[in-house]
N, C-alpha and C. Protein backbone atom coordinates (compact mmCIF):
# COMPACT_ATOMS: atom_id res chain seq x y z
N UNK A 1 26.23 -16.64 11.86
CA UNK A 1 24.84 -16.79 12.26
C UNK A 1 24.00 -17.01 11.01
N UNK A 2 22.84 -17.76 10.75
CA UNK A 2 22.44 -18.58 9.68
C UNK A 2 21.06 -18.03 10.42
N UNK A 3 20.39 -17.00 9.66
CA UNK A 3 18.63 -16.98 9.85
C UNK A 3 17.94 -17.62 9.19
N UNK A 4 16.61 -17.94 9.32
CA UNK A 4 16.06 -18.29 8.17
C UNK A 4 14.59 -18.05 8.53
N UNK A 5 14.20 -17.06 8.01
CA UNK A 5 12.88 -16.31 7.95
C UNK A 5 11.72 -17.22 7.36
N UNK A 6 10.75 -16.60 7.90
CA UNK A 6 9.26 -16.96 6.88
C UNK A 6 8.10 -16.07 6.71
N UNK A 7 7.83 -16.06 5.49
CA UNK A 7 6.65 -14.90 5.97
C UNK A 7 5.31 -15.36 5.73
N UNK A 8 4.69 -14.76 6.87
CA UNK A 8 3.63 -15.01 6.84
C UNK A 8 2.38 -13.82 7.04
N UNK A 9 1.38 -14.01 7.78
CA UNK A 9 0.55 -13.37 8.66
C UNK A 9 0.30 -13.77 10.00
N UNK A 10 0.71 -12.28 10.53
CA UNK A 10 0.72 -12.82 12.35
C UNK A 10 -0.36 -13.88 12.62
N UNK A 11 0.05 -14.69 13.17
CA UNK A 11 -1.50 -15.41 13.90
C UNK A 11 -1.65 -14.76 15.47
N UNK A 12 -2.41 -15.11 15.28
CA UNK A 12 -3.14 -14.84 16.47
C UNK A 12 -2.47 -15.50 17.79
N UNK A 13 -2.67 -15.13 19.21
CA UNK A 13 -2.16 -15.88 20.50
C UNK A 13 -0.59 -15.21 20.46
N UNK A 14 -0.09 -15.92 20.72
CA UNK A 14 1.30 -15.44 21.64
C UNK A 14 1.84 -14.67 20.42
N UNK A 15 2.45 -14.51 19.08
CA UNK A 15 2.80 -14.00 18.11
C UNK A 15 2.45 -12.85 17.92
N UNK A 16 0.96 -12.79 17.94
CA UNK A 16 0.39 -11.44 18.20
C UNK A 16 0.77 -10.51 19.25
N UNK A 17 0.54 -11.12 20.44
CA UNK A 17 0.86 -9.93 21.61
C UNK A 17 2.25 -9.82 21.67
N UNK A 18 3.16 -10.62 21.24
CA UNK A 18 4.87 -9.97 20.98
C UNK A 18 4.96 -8.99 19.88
N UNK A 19 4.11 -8.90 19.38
CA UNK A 19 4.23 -7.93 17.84
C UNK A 19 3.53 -6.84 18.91
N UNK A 20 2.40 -6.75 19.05
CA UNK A 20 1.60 -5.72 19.87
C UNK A 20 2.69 -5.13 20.81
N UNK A 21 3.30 -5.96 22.13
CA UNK A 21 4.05 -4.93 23.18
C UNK A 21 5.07 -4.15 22.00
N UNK A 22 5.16 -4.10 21.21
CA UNK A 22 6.29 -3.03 20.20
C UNK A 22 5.28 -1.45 20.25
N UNK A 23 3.78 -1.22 19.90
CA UNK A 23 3.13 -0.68 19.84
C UNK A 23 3.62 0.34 18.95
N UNK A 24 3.93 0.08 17.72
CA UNK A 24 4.92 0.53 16.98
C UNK A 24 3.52 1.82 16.39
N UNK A 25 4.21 3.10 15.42
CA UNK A 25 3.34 4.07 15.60
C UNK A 25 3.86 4.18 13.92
N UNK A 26 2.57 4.88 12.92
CA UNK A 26 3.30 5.25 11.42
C UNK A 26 3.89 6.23 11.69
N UNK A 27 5.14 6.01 10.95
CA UNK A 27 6.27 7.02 10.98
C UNK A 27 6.23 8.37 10.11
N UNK A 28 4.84 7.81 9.14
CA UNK A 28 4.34 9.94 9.06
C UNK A 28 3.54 10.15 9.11
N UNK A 29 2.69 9.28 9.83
CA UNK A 29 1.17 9.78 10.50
C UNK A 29 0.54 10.34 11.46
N UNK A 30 2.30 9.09 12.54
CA UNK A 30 1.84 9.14 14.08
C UNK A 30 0.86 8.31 14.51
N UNK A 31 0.43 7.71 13.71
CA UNK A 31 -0.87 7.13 14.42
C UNK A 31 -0.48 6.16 15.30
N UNK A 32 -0.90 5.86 16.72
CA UNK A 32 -0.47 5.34 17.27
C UNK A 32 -1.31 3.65 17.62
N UNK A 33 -2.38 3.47 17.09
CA UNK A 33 -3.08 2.68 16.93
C UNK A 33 -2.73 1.75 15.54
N UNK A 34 -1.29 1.22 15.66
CA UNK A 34 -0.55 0.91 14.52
C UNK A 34 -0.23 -0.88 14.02
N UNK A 35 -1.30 -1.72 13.16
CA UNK A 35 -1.08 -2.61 13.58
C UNK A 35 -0.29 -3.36 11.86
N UNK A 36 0.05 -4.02 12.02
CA UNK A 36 0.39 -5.06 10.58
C UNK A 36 -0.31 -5.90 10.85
N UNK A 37 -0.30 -6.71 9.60
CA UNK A 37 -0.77 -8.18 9.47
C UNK A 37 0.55 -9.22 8.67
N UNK A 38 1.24 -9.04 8.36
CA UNK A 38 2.47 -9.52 7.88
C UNK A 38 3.64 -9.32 8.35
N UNK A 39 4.52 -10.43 8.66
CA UNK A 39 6.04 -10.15 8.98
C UNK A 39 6.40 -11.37 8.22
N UNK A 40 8.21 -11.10 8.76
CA UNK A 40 9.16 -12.14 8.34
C UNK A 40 9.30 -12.57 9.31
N UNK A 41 9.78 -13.88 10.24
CA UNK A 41 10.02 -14.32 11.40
C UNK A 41 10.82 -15.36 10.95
N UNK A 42 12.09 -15.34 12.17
CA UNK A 42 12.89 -16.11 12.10
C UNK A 42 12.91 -16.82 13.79
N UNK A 43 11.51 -17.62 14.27
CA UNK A 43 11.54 -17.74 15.31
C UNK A 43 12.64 -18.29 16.48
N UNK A 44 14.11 -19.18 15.56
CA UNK A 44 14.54 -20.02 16.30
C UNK A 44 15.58 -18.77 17.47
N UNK A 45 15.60 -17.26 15.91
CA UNK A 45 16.43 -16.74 16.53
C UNK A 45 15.50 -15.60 17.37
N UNK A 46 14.11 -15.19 17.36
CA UNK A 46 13.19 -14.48 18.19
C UNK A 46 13.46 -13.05 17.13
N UNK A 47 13.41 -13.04 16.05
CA UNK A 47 13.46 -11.26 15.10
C UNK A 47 12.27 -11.94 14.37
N UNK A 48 11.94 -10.47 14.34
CA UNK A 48 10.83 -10.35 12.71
C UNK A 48 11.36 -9.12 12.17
N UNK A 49 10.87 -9.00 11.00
CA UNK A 49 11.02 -7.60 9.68
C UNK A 49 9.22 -7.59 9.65
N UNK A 50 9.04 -6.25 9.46
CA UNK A 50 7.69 -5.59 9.16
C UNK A 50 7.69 -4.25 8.69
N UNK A 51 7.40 -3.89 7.60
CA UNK A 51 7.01 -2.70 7.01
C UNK A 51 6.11 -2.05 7.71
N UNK A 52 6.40 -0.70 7.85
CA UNK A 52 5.78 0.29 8.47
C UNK A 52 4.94 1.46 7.67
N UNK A 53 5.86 1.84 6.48
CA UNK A 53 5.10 2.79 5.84
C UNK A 53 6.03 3.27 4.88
N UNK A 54 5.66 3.42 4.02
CA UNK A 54 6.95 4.39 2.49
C UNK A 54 6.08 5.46 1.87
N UNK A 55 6.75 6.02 1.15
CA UNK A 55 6.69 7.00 0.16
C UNK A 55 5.07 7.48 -0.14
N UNK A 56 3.89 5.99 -0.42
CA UNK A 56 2.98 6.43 -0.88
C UNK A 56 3.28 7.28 -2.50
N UNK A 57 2.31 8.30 -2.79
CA UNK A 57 2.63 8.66 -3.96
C UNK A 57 3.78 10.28 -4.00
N UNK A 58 4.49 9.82 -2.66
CA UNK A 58 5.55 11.01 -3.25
C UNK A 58 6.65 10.40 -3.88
N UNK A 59 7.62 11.14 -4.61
CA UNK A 59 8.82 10.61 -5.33
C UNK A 59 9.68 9.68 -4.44
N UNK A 60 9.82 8.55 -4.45
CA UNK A 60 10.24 7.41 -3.42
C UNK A 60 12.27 7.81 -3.38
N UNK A 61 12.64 8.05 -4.05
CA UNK A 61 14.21 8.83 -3.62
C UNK A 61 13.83 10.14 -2.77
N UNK A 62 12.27 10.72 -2.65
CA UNK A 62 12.92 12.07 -1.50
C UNK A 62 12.47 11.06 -0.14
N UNK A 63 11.75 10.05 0.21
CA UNK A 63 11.28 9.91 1.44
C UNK A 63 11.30 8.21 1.85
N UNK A 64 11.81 8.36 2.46
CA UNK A 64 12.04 6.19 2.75
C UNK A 64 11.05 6.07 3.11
N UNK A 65 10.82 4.43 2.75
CA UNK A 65 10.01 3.79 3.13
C UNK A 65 10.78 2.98 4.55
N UNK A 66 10.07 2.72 5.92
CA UNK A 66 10.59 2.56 6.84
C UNK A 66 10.17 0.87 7.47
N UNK A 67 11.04 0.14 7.55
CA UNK A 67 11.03 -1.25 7.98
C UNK A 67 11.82 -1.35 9.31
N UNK A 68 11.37 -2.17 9.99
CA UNK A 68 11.71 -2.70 11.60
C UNK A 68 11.90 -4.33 11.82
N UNK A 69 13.26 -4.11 12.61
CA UNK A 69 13.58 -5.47 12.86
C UNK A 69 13.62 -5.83 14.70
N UNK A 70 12.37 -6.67 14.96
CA UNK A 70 12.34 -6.68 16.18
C UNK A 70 12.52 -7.92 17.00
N UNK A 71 13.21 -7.64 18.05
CA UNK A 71 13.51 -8.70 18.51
C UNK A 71 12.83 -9.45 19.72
N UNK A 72 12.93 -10.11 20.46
CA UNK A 72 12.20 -10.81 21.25
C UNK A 72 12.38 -10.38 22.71
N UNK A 73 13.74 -9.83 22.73
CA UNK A 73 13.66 -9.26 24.05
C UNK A 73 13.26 -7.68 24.34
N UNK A 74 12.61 -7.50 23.12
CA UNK A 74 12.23 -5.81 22.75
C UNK A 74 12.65 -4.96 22.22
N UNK A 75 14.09 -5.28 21.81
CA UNK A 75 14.58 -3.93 20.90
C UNK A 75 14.40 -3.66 19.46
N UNK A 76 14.53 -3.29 18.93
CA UNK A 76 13.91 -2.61 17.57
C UNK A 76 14.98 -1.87 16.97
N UNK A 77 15.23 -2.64 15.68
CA UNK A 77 16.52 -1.53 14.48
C UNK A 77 15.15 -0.99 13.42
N UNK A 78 15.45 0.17 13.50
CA UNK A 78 14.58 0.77 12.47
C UNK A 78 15.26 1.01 11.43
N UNK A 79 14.79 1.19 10.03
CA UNK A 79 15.75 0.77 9.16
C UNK A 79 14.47 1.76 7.61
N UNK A 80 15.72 2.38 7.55
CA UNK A 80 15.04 3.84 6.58
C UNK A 80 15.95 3.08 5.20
N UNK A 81 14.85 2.92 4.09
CA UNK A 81 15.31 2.25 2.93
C UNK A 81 14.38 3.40 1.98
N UNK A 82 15.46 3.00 0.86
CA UNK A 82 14.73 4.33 -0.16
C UNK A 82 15.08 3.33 -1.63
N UNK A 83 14.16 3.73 -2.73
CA UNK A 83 13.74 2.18 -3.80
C UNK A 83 13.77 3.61 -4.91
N UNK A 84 14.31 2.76 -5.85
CA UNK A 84 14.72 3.18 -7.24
C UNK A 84 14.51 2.23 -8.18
N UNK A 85 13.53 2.27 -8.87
CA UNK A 85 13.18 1.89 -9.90
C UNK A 85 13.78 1.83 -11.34
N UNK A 86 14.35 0.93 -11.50
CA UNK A 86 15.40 1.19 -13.04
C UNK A 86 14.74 0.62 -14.45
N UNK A 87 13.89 1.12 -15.06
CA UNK A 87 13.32 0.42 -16.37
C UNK A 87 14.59 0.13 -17.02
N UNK A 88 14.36 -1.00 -17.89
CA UNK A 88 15.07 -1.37 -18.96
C UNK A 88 14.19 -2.55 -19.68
N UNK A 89 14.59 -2.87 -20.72
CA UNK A 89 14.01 -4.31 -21.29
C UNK A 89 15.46 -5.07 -22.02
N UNK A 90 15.00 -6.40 -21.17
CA UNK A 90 15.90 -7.22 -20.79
C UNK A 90 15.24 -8.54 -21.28
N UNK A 91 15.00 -9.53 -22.39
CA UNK A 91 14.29 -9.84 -22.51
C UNK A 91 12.85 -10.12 -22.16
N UNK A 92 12.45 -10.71 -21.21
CA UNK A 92 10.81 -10.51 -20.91
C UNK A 92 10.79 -9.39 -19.73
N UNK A 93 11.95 -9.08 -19.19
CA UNK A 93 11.98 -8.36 -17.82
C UNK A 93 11.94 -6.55 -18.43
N UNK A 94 11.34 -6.07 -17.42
CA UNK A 94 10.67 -4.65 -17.95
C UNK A 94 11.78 -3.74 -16.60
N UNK A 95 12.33 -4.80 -15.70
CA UNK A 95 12.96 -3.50 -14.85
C UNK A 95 13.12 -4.08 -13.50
N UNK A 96 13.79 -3.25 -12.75
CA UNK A 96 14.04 -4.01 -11.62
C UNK A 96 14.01 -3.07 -10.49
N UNK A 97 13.96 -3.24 -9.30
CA UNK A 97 13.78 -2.08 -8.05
C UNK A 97 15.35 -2.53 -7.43
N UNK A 98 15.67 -1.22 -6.97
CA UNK A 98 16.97 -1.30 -6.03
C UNK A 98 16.57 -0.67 -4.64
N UNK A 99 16.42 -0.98 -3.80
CA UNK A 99 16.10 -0.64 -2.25
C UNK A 99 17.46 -0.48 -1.37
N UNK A 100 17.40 0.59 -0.87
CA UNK A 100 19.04 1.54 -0.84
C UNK A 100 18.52 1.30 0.35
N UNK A 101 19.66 0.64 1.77
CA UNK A 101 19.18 0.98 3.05
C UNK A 101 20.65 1.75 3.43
N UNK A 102 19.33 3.45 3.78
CA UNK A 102 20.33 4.13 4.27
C UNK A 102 20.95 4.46 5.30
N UNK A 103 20.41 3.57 6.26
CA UNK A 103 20.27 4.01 7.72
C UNK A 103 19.66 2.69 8.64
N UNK A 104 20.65 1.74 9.65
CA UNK A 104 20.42 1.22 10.31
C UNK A 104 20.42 1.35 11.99
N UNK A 105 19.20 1.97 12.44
CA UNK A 105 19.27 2.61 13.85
C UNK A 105 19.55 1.52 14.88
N UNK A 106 20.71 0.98 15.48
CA UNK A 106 20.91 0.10 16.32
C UNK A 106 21.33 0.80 17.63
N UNK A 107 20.33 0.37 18.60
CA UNK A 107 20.03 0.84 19.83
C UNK A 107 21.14 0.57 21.03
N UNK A 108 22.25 0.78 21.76
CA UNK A 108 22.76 0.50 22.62
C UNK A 108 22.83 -0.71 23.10
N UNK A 109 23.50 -1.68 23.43
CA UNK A 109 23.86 -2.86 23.88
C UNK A 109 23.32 -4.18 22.88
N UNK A 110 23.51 -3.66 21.51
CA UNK A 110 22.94 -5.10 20.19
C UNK A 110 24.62 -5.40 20.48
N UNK A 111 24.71 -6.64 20.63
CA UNK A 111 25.99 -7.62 20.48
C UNK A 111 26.09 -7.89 19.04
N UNK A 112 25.44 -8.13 17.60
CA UNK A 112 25.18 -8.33 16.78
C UNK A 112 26.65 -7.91 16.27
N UNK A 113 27.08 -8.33 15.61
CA UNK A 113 28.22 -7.41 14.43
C UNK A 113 27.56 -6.72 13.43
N UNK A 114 28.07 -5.58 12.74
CA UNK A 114 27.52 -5.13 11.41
C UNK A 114 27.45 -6.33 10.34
N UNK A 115 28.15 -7.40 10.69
CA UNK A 115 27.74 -8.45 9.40
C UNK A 115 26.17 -9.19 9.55
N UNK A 116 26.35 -9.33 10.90
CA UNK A 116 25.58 -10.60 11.44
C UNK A 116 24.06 -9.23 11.42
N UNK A 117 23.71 -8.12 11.63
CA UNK A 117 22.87 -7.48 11.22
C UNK A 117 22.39 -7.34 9.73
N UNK A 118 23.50 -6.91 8.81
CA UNK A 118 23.40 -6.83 7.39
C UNK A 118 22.57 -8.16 6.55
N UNK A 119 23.05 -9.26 7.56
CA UNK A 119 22.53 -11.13 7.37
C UNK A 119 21.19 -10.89 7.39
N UNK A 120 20.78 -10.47 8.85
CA UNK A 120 19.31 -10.19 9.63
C UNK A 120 18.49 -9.48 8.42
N UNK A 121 18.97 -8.36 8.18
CA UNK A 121 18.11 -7.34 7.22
C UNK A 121 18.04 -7.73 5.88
N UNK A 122 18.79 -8.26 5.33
CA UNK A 122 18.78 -8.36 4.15
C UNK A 122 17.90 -10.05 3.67
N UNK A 123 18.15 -10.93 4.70
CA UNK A 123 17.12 -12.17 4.42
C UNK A 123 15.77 -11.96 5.40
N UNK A 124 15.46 -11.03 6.17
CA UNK A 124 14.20 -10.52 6.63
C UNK A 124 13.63 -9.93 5.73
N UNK A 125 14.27 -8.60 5.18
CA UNK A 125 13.69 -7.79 4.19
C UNK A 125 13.00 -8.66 2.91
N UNK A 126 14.17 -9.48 2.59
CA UNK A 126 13.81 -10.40 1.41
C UNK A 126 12.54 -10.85 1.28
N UNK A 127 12.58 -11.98 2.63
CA UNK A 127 11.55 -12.60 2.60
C UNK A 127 10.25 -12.05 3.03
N UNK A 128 10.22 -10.92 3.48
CA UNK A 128 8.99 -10.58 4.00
C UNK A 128 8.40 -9.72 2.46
N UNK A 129 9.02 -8.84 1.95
CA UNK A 129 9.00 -8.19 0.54
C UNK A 129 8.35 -9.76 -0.57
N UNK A 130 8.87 -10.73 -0.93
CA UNK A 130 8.54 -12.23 -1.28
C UNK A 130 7.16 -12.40 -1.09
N UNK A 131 7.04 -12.78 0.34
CA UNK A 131 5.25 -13.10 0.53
C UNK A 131 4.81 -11.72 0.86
N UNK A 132 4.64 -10.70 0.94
CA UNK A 132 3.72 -9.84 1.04
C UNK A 132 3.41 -9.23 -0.67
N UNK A 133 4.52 -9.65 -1.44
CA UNK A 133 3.87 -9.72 -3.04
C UNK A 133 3.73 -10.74 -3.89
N UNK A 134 3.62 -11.98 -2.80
CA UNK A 134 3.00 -13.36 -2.82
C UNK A 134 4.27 -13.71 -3.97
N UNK A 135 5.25 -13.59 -4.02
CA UNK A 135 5.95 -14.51 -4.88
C UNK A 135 5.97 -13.29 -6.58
N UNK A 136 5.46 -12.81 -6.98
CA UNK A 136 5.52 -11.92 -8.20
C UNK A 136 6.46 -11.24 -8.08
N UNK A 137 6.96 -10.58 -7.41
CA UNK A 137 8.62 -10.41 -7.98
C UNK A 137 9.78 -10.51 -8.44
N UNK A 138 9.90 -12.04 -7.98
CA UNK A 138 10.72 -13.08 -8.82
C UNK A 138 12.19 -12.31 -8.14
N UNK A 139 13.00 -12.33 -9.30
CA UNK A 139 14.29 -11.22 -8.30
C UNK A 139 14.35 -9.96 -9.10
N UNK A 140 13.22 -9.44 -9.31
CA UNK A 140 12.89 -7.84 -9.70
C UNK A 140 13.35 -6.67 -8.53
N UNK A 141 14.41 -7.21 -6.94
CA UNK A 141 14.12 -6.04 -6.50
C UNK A 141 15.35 -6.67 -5.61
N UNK A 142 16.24 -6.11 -5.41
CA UNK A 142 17.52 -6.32 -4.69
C UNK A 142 18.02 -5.11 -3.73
N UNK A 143 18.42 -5.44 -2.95
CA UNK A 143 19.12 -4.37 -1.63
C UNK A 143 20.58 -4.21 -1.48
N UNK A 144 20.94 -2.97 -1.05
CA UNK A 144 22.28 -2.70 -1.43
C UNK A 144 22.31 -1.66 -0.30
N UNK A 145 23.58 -1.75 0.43
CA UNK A 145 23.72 -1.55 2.06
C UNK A 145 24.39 -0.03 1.66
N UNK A 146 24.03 1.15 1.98
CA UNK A 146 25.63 2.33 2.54
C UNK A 146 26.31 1.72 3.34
N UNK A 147 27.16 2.14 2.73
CA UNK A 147 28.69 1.81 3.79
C UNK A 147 28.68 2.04 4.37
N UNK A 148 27.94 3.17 5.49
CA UNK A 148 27.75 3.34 6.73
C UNK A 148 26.63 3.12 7.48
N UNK A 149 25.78 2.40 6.91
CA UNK A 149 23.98 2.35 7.28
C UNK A 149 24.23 2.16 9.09
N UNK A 150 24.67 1.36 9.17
CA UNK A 150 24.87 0.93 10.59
C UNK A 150 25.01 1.68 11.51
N UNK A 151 24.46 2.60 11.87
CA UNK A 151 24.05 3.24 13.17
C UNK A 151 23.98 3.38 14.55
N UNK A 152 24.94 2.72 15.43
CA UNK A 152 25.07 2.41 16.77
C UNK A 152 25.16 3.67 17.50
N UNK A 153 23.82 3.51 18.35
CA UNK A 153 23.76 4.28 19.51
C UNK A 153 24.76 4.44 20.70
N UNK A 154 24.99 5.47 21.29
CA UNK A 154 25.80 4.95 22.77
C UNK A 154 24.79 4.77 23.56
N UNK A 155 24.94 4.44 24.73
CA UNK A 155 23.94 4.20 25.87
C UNK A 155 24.45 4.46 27.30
């Protein structure tokens, strides 16, 4: 399976109210009046990636930052990633982020394989991370799967 994401900002009309029926809530706020303005979309296949909420200013190894991959017929992998920051100097480069996903919550009846998910998350994540820091990252920040992230529910 071959995705190929884009990121943008929701527009408005039909894009919008498929993002809206998710009515997705911050995952340490609660607030349930929860909206984005940015995803990744890979419309041909009906997923987006959207950041929900991270760390803020606590130590980003005790508390993930939490991203969602949603699909068109409604289901939702929630996806708990935790970012480590590695200084070094490398000629002009000052350091790089590693984003650990520890945990892929896949809901009962995803046909998906763990590959064909790992595909999903990792060029969603990409690209939505890309344009929501408009391109300034360059490849300052790479993802790296647990061997067990994958999470399948029974149902």
């Amino acid at each position: 399976m071959i995705v190929n994401f884009i990121g943008e900002a929701i527009p408005e009309g039909a894009d919008r109210a498929w993002f809206d029926r998710f009515n997705f809530k911050d995952p340490y706020s609660g607030a349930s009046k929860f909206t984005r303005s940015k995803w990744a979309i890979d419309r041909e296949h009906g997923v987006f990636c959207t950041y929900l909420n991270g760390p803020g200013d606590k130590i980003p190894e005790e508390r993930p930052a939490f991203y969602v991959l949603g699909f068109k017929d409604g289901t939702v992998i929630n996806l708990d990633l935790f970012d480590y920051y590695q200084i070094f100097r490398k000629d002009s480069e000052l350091g790089i982020f590693t984003y650990y996903v520890e945990r892929a919550y896949v809901p009962a009846g995803v046909s998906y394989s763990d590959e064909e998910l790992r595909e999903m998350i990792e060029k969603g994540w990409t690209t939505f991370v890309e344009y929501d820091a408009r391109g300034t990252l360059g490849d300052k920040q790479h993802l790296v799967f647990a061997d067990d992230c994958i999470q399948r529910r029974q149902g």
